[in-house]
Protein backbone atom coordinates (compact mmCIF):
# COMPACT_ATOMS: atom_id res chain seq x y z
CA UNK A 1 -43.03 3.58 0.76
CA UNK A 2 -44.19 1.05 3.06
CA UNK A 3 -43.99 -1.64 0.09
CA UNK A 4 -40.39 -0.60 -0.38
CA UNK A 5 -39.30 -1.41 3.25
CA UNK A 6 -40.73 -4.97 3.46
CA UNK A 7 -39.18 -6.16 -0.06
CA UNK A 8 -35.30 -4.66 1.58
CA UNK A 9 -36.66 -6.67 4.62
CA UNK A 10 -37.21 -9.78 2.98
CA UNK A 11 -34.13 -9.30 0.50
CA UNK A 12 -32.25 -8.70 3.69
CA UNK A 13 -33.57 -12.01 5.32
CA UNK A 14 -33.20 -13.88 2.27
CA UNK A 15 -29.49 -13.23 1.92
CA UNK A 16 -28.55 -13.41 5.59
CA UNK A 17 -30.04 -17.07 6.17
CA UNK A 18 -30.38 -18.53 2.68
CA UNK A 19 -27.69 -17.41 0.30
CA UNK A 20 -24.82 -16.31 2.55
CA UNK A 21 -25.61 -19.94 4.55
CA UNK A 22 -26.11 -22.48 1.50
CA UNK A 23 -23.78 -23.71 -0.91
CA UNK A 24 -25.50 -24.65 -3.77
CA UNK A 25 -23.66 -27.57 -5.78
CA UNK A 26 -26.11 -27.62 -8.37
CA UNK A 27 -29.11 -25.60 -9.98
CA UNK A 28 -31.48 -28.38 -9.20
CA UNK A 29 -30.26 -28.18 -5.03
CA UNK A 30 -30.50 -24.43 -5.24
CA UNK A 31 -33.81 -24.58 -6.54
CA UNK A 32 -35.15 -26.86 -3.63
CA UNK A 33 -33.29 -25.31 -0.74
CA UNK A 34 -34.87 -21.87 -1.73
CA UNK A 35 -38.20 -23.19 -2.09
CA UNK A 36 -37.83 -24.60 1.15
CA UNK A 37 -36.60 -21.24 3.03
CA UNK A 38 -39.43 -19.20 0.85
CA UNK A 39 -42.34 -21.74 2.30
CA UNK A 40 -40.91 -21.41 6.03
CA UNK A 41 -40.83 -17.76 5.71
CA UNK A 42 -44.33 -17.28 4.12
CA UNK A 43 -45.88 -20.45 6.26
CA UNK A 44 -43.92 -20.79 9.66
CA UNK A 45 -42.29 -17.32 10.22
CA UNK A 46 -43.89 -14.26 12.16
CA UNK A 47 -43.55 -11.03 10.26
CA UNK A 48 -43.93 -7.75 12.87
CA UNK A 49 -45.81 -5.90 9.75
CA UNK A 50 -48.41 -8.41 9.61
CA UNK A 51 -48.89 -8.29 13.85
CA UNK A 52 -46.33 -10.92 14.67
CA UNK A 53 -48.74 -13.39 12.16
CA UNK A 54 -47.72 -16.01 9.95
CA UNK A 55 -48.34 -14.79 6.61
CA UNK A 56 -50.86 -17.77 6.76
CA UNK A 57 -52.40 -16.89 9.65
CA UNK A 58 -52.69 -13.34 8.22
CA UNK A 59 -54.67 -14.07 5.59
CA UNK A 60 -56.73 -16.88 7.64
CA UNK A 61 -57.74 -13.95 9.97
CA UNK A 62 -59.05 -11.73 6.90
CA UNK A 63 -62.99 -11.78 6.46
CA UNK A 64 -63.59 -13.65 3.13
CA UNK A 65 -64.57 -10.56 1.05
CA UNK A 66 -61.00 -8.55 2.15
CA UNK A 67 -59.29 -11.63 0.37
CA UNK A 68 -61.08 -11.62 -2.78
CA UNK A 69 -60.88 -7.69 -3.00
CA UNK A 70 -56.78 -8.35 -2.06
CA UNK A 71 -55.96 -10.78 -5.06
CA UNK A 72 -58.12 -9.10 -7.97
């Protein structure tokens, strides 16, 4: 259930201050305007689930063997 409440979360966040804000004139500007919000929200922003971490700094923090186990 957990799983379910971050993707609303990020659905939420992603609407709110990318798609409700933007107007996209063309595919090509959508594409690079939502690339841009998705890389400040996995790089810059803090995320209370992960301990107020970066999703960066998250998996920076992780002991090298947690990371390996997490992505097989």
């Amino acid at each position: 259930m957990g799983g379910l409440h971050i993707n609303e979360s990020f659905n939420g966040k992603f609407r709110d201050e990318c798609l409700n804000v933007e107007w996209f004139r063309t595919r090509r500007e959508a594409c690079v305007l939502i690339e841009r919000w998705r890389r400040d929200y996995n790089a810059v922003r803090p995320h209370s689930s992960l301990g107020y971490l970066t999703p960066n700094e998250f998996i920076n923090q992780l002991p090298r063997e947690a990371i390996s186990t997490a992505i097989l």
